[in-house]
PDB file of N, CA and C in Angstrom:
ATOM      1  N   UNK A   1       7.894 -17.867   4.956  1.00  0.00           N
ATOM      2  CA  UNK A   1       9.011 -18.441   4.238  1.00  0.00           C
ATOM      3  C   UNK A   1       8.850 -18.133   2.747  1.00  0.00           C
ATOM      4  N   UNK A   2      10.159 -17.648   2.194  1.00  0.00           N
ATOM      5  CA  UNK A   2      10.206 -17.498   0.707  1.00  0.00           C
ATOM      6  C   UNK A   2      10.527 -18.397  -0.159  1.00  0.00           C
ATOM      7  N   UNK A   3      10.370 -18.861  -1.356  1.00  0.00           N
ATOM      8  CA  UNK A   3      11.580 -19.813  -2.348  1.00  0.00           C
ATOM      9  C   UNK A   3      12.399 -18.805  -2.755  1.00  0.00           C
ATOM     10  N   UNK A   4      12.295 -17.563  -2.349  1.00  0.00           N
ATOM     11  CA  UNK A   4      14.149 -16.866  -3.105  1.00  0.00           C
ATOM     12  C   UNK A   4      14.934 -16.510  -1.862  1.00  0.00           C
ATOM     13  N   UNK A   5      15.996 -16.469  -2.561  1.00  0.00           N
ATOM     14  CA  UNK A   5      17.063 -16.183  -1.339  1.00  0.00           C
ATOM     15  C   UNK A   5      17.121 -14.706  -1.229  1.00  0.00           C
ATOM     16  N   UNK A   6      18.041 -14.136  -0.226  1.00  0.00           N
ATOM     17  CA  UNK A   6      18.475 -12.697  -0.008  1.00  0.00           C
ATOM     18  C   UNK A   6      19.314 -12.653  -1.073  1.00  0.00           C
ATOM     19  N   UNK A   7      19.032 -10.885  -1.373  1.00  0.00           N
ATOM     20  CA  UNK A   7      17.874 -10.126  -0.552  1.00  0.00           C
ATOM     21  C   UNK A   7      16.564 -10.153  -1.341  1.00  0.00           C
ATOM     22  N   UNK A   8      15.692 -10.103  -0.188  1.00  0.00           N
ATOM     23  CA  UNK A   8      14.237  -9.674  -1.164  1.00  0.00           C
ATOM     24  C   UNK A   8      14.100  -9.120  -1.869  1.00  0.00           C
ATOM     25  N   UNK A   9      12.757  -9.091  -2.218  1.00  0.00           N
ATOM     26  CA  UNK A   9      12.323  -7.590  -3.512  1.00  0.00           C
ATOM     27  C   UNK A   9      12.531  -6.521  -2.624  1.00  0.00           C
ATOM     28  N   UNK A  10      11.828  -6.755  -1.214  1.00  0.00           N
ATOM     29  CA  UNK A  10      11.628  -5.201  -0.331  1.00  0.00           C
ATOM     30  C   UNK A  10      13.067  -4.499  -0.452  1.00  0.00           C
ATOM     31  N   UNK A  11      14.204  -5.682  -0.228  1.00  0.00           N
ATOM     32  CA  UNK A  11      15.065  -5.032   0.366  1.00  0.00           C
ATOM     33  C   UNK A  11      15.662  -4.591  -1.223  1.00  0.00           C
ATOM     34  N   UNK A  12      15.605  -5.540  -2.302  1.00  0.00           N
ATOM     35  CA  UNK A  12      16.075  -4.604  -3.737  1.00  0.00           C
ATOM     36  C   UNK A  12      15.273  -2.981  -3.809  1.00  0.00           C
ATOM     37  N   UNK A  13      14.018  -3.656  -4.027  1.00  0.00           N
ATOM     38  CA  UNK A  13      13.329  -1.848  -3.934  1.00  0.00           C
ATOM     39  C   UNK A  13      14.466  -1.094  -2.929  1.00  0.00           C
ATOM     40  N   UNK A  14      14.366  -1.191  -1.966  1.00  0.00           N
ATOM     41  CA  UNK A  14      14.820  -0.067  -0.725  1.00  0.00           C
ATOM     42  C   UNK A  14      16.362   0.063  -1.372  1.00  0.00           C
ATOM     43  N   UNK A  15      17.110  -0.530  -2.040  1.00  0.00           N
ATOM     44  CA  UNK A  15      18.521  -0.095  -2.022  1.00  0.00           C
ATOM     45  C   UNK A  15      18.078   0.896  -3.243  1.00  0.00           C
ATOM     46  N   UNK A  16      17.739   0.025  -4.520  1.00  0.00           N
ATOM     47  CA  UNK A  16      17.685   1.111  -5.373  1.00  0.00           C
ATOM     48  C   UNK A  16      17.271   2.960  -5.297  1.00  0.00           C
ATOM     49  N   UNK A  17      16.216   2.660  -4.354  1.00  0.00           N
ATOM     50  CA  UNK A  17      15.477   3.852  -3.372  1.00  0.00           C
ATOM     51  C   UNK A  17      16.811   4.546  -2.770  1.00  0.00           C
ATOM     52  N   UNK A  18      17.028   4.179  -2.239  1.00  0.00           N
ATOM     53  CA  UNK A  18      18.810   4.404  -1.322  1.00  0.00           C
ATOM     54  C   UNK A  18      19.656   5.218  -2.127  1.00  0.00           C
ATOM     55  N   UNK A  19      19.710   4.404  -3.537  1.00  0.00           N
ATOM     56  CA  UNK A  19      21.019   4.829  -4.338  1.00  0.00           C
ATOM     57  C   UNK A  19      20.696   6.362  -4.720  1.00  0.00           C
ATOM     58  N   UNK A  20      19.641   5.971  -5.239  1.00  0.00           N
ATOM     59  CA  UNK A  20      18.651   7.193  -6.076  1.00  0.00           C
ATOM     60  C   UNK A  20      18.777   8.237  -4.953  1.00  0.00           C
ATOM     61  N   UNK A  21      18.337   8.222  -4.216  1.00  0.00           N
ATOM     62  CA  UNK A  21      18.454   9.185  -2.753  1.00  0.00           C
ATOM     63  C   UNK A  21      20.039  10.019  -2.571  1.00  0.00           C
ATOM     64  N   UNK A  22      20.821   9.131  -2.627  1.00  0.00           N
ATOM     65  CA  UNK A  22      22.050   9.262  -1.905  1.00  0.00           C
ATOM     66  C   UNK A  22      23.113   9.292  -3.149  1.00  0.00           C
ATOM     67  N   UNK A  23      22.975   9.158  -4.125  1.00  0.00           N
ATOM     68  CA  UNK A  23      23.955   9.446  -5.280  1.00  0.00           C
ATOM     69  C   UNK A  23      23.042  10.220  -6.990  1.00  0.00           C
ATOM     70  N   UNK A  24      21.902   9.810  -6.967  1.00  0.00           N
ATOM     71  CA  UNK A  24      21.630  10.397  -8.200  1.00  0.00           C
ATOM     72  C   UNK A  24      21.054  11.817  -7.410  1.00  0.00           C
ATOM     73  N   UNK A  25      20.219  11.867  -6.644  1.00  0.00           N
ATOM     74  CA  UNK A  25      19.465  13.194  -6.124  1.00  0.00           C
ATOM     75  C   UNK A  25      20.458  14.405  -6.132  1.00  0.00           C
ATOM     76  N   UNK A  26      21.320  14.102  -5.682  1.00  0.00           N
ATOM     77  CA  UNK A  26      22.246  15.349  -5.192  1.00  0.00           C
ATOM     78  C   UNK A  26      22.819  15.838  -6.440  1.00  0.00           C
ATOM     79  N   UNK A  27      23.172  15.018  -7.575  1.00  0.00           N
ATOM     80  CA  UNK A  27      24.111  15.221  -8.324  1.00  0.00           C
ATOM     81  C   UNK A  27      23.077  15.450  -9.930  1.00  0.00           C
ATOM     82  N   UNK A  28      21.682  15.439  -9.766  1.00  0.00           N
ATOM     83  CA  UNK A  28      20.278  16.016 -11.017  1.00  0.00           C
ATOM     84  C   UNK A  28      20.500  17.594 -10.310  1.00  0.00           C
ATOM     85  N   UNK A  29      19.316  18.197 -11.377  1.00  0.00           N
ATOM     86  CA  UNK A  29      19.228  19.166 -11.278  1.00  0.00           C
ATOM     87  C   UNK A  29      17.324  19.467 -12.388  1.00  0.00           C
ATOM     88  N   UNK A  30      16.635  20.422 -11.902  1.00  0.00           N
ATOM     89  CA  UNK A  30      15.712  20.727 -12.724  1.00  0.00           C
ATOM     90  C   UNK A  30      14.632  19.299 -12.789  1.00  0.00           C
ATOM     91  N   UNK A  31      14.399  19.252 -14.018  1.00  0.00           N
ATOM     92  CA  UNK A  31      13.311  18.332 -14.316  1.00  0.00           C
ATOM     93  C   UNK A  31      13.668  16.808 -13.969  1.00  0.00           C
ATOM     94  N   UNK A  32      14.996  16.847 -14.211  1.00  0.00           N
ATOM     95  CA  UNK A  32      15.829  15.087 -13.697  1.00  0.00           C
ATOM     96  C   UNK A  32      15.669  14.645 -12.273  1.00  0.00           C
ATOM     97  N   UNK A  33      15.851  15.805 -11.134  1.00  0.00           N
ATOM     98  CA  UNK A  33      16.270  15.961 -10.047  1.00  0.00           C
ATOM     99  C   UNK A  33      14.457  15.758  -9.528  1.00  0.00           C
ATOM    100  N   UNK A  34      13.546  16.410 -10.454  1.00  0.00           N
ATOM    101  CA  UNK A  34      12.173  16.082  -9.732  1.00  0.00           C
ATOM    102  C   UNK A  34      11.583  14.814 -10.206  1.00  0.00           C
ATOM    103  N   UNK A  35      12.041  13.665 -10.946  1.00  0.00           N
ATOM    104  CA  UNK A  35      11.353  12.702 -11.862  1.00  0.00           C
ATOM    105  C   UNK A  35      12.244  11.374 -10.678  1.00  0.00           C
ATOM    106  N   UNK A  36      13.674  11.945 -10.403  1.00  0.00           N
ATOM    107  CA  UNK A  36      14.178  11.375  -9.824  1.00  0.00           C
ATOM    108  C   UNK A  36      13.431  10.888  -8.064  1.00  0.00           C
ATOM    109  N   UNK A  37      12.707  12.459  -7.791  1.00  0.00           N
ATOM    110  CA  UNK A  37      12.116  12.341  -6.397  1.00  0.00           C
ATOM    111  C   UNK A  37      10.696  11.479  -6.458  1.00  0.00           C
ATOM    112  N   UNK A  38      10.151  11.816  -7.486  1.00  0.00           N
ATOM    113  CA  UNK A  38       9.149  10.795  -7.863  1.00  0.00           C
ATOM    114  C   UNK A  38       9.256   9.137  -7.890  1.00  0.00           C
ATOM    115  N   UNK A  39      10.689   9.248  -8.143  1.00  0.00           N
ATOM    116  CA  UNK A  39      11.297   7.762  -8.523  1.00  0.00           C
ATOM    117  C   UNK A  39      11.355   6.997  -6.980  1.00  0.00           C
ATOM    118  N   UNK A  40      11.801   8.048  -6.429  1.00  0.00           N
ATOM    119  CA  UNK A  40      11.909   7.622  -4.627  1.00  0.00           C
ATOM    120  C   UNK A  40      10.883   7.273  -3.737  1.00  0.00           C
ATOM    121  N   UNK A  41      10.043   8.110  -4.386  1.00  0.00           N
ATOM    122  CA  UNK A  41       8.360   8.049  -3.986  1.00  0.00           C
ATOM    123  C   UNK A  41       8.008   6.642  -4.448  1.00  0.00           C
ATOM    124  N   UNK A  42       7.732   6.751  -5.202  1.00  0.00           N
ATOM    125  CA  UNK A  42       7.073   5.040  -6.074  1.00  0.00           C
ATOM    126  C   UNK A  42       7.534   4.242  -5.419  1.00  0.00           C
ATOM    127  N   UNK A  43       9.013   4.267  -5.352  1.00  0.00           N
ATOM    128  CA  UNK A  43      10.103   2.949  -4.969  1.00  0.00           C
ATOM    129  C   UNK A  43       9.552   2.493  -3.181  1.00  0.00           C
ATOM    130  N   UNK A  44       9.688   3.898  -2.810  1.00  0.00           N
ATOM    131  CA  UNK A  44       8.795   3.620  -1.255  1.00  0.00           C
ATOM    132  C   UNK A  44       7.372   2.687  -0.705  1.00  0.00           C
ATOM    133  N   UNK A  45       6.796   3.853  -1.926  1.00  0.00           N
ATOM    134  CA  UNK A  45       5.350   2.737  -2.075  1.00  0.00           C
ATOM    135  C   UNK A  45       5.021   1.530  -2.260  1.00  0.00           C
ATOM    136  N   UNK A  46       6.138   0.964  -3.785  1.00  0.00           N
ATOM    137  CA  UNK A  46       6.631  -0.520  -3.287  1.00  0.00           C
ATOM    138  C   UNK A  46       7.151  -0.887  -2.286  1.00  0.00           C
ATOM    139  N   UNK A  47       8.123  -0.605  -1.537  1.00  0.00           N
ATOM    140  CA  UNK A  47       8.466  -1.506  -1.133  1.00  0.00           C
ATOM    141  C   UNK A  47       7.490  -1.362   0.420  1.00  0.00           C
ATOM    142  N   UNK A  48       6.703  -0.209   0.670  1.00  0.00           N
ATOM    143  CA  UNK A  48       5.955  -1.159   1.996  1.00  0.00           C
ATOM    144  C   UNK A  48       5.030  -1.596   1.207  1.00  0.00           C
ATOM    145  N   UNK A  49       3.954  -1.822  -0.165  1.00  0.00           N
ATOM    146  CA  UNK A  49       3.564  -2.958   0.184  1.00  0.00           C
ATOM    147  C   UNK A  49       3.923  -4.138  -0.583  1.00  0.00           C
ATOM    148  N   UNK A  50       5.558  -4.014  -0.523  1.00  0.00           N
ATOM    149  CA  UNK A  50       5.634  -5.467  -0.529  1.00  0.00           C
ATOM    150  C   UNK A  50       5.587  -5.994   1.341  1.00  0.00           C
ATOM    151  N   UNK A  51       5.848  -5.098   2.107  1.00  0.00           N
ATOM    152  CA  UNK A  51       5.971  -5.833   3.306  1.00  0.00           C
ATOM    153  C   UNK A  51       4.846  -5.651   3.823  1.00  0.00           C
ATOM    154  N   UNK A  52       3.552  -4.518   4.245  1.00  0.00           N
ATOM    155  CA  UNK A  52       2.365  -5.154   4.165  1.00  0.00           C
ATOM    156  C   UNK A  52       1.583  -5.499   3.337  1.00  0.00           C
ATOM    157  N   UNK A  53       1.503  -5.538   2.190  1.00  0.00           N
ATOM    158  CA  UNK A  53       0.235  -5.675   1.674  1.00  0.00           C
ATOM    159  C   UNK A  53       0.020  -7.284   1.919  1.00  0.00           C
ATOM    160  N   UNK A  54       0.651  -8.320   1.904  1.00  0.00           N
ATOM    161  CA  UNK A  54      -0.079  -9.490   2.565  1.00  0.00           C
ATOM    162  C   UNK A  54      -0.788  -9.997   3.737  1.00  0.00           C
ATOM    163  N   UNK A  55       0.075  -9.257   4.428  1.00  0.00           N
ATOM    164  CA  UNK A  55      -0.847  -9.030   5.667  1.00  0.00           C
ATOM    165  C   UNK A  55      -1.976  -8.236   5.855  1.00  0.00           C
ATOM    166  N   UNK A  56      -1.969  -6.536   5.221  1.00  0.00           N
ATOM    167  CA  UNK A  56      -3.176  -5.775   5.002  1.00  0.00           C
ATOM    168  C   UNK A  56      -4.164  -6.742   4.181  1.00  0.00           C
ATOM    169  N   UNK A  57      -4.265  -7.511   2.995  1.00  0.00           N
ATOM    170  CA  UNK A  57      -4.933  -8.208   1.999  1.00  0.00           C
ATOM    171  C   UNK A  57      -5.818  -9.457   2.999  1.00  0.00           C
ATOM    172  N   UNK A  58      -5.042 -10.475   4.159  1.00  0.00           N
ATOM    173  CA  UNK A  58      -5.265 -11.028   4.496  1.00  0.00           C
ATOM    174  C   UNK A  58      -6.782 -10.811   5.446  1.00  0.00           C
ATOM    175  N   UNK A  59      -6.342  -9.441   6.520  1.00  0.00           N
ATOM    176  CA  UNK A  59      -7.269  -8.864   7.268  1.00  0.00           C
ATOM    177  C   UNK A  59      -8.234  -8.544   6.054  1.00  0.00           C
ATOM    178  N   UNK A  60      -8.343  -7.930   5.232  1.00  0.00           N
ATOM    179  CA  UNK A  60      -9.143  -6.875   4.446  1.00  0.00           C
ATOM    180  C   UNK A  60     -10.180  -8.351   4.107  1.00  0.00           C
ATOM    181  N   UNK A  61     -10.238  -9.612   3.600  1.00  0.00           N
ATOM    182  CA  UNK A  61     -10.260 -10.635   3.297  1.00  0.00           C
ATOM    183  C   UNK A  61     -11.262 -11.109   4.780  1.00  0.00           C
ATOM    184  N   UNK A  62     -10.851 -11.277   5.618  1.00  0.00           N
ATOM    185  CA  UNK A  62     -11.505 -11.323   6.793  1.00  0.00           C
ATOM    186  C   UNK A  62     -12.401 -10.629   6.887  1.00  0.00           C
ATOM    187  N   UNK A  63     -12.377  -9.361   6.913  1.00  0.00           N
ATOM    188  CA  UNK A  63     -13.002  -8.235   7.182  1.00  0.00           C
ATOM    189  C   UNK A  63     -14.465  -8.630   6.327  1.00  0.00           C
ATOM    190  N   UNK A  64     -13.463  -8.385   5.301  1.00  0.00           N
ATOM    191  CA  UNK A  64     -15.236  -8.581   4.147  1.00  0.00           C
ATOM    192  C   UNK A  64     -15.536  -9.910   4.220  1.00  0.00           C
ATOM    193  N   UNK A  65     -15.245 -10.890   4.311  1.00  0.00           N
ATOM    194  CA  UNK A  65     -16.083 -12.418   5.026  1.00  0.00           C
ATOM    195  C   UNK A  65     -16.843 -12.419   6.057  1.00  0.00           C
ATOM    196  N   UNK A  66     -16.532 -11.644   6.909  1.00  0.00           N
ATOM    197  CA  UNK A  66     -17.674 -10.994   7.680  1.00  0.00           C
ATOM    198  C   UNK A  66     -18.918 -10.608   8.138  1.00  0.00           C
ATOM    199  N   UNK A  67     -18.887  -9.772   6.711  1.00  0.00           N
ATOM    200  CA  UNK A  67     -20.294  -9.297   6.253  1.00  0.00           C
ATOM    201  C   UNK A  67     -20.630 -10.054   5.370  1.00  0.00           C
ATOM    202  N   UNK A  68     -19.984 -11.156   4.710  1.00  0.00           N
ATOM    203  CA  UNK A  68     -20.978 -11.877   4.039  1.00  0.00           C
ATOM    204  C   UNK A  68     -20.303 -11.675   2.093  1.00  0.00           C
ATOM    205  N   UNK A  69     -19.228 -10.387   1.947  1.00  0.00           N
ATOM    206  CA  UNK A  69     -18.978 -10.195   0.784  1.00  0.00           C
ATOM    207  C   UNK A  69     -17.822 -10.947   0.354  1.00  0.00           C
ATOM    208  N   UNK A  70     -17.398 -11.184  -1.156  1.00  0.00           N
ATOM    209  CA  UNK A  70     -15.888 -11.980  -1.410  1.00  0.00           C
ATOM    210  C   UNK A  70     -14.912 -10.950  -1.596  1.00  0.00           C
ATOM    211  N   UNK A  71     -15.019  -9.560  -2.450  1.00  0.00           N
ATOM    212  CA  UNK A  71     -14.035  -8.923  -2.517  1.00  0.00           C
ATOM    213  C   UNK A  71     -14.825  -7.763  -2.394  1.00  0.00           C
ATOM    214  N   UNK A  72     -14.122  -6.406  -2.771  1.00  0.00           N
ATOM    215  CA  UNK A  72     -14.662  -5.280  -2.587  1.00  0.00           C
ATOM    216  C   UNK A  72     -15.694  -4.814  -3.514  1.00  0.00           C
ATOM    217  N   UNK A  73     -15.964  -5.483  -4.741  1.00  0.00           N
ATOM    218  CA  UNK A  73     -16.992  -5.033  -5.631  1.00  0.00           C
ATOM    219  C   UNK A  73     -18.430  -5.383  -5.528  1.00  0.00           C
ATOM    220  N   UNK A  74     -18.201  -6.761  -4.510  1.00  0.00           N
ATOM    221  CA  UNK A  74     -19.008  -6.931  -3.305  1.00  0.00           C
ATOM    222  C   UNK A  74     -19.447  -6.286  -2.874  1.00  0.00           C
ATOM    223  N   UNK A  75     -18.738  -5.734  -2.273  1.00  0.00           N
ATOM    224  CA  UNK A  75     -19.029  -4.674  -1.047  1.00  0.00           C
ATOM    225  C   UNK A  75     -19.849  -3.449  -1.123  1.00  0.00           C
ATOM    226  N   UNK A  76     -19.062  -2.955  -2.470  1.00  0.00           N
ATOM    227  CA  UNK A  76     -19.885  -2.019  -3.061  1.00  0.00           C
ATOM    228  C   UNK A  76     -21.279  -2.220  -3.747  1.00  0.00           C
ATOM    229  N   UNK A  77     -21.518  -3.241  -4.419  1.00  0.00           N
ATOM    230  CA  UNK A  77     -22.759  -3.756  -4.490  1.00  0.00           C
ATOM    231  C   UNK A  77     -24.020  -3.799  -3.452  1.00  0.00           C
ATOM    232  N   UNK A  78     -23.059  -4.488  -2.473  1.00  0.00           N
ATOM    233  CA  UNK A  78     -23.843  -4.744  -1.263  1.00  0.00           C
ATOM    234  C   UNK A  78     -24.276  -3.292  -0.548  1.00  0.00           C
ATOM    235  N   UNK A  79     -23.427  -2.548  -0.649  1.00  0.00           N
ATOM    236  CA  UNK A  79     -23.733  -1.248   0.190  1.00  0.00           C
ATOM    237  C   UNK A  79     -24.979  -0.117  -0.807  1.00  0.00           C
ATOM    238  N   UNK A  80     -24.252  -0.080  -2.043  1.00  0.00           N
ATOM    239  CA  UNK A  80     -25.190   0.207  -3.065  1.00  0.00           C
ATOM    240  C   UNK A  80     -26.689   0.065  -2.861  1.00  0.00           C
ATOM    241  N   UNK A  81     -26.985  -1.156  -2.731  1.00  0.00           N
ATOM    242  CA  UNK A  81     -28.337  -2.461  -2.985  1.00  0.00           C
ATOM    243  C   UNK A  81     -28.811  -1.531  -1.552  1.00  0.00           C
ATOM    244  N   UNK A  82     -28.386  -1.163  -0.086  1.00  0.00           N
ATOM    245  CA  UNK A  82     -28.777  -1.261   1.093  1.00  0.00           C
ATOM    246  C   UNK A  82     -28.936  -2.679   1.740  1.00  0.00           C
ATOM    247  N   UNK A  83     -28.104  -3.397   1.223  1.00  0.00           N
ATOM    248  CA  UNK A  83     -28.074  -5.013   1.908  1.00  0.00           C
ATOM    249  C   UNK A  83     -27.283  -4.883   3.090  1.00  0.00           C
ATOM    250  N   UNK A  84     -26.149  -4.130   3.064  1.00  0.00           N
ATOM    251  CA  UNK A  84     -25.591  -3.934   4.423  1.00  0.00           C
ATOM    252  C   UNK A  84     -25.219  -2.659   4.258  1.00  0.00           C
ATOM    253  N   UNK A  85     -25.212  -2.439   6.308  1.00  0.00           N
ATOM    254  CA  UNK A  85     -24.913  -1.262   6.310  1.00  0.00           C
ATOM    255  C   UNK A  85     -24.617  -0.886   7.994  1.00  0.00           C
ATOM    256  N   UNK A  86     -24.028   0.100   8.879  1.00  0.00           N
ATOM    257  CA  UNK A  86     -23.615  -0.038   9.367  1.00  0.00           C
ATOM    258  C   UNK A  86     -22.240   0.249  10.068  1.00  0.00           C
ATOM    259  N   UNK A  87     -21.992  -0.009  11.426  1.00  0.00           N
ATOM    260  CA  UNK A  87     -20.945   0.676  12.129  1.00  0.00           C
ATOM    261  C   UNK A  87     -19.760  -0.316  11.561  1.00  0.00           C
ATOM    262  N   UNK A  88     -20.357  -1.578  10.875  1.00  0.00           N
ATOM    263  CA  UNK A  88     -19.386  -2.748  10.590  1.00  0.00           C
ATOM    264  C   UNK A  88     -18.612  -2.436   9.196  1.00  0.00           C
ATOM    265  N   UNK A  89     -19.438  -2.278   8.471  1.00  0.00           N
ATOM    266  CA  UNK A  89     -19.281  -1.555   7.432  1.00  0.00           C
ATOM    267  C   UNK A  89     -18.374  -0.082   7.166  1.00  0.00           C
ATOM    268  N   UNK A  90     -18.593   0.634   8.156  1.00  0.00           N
ATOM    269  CA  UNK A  90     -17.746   1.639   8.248  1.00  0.00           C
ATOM    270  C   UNK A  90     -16.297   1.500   8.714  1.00  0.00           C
ATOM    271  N   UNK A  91     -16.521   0.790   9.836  1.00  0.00           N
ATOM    272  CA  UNK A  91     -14.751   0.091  10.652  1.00  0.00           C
ATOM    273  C   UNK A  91     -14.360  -0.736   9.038  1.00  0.00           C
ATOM    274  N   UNK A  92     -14.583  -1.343   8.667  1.00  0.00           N
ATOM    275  CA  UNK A  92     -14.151  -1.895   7.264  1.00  0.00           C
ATOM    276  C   UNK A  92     -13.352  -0.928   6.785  1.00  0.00           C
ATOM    277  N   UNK A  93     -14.403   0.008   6.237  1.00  0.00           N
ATOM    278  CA  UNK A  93     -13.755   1.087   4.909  1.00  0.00           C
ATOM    279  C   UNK A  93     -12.876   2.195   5.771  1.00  0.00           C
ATOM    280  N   UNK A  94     -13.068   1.779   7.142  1.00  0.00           N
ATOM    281  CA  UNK A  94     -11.549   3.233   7.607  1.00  0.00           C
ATOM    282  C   UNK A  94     -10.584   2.078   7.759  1.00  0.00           C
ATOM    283  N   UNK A  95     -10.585   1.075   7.909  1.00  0.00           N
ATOM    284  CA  UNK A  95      -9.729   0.162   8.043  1.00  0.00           C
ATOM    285  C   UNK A  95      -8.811  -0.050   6.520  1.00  0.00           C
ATOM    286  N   UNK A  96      -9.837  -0.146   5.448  1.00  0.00           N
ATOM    287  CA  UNK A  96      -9.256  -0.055   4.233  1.00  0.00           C
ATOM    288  C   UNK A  96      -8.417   1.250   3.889  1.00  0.00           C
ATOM    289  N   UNK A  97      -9.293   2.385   4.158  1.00  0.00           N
ATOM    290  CA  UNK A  97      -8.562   3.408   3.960  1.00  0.00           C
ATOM    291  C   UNK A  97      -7.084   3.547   4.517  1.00  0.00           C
ATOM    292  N   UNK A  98      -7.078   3.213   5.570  1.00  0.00           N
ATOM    293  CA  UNK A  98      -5.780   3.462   6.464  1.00  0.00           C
ATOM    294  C   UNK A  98      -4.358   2.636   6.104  1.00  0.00           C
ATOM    295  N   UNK A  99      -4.858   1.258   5.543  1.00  0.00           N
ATOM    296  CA  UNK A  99      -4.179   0.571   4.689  1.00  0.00           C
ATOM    297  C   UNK A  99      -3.712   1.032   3.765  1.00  0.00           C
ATOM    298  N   UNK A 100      -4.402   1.481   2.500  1.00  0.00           N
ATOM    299  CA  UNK A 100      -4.159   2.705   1.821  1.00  0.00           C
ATOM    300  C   UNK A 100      -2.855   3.212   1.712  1.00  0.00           C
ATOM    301  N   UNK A 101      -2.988   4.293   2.957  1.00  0.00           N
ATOM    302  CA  UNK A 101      -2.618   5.462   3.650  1.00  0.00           C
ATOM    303  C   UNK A 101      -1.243   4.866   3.817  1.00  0.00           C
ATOM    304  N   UNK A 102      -0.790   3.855   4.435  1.00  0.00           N
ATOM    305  CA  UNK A 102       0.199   2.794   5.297  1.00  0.00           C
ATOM    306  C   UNK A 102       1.220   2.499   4.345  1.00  0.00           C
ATOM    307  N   UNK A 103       0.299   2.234   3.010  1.00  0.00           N
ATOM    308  CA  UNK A 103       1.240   2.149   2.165  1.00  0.00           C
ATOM    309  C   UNK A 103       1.743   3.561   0.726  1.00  0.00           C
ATOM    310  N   UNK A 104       0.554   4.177   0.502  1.00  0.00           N
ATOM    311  CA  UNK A 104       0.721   5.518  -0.467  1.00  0.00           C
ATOM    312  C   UNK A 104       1.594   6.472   0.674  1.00  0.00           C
ATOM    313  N   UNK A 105       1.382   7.023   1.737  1.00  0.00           N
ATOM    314  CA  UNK A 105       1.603   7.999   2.360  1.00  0.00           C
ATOM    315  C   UNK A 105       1.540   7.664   3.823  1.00  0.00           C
ATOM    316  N   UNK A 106       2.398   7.075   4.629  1.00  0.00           N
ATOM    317  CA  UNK A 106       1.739   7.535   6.288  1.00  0.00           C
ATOM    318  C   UNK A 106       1.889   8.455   6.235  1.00  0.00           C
ATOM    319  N   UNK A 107       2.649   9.287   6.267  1.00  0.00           N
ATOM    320  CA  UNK A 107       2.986  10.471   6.673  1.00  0.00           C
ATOM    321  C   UNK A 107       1.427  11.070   6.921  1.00  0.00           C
ATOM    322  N   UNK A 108       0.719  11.206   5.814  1.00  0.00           N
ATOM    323  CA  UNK A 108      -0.966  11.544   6.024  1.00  0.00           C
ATOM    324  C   UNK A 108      -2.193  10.833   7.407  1.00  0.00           C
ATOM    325  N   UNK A 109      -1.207   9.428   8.259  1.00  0.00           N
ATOM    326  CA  UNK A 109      -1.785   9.451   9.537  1.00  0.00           C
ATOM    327  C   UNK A 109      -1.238   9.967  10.578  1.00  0.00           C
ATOM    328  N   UNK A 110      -0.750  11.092  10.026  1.00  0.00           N
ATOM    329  CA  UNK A 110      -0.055  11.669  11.469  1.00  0.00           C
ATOM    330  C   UNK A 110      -0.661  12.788  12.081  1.00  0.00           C
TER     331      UNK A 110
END
């Protein structure tokens, strides 16, 4: 549940994304037309993680409670030190990575 009403941020990101797509793209040209595709890019990236990253954050949060760490600088400490280490440790960081990925680029888990 939210305190704002419709539409969301996701769904503001995604129109603006939309517009940009479907009325400025076609009608740039040159350096406008590529700053513009960039613009589409970003806008994407927001808006999935506005729709996972609470849920990715939540698991990731779990994940590293786990082993014993609070956030990832933790982690890195911990792995650093040789305090932990491991197949647990690894499912973590492809797990993180993929999150990542989910939100910069799926296209790159395909």
């Amino acid at each position: 549940m939210t305190p704002h009403d419709a539409p969301t941020a996701a769904e503001l990101v995604a129109a603006v994304r939309d517009f940009l797509g479907s009325d400025v793209l076609p009608a740039v040209e040159g350096r406008v037309r590529f700053h513009t595709r960039v613009a589409i890019n970003v806008l994407a990236m927001v808006e999935r993680e506005l729709l996972l990253g609470p849920e990715q954050a939540a698991e990731h949060a779990v994940r590293l409670a786990a082993l014993g760490v609070a956030d990832d600088a933790g982690l890195a400490a911990a792995i650093r030190s040789g305090e932990i280490d491991g197949p647990e440790v690894t499912e973590l960081v492809r797990r993180a990575v993929r999150a990542k990925l989910e939100v910069a680029n799926p296209g790159y888990l395909a």
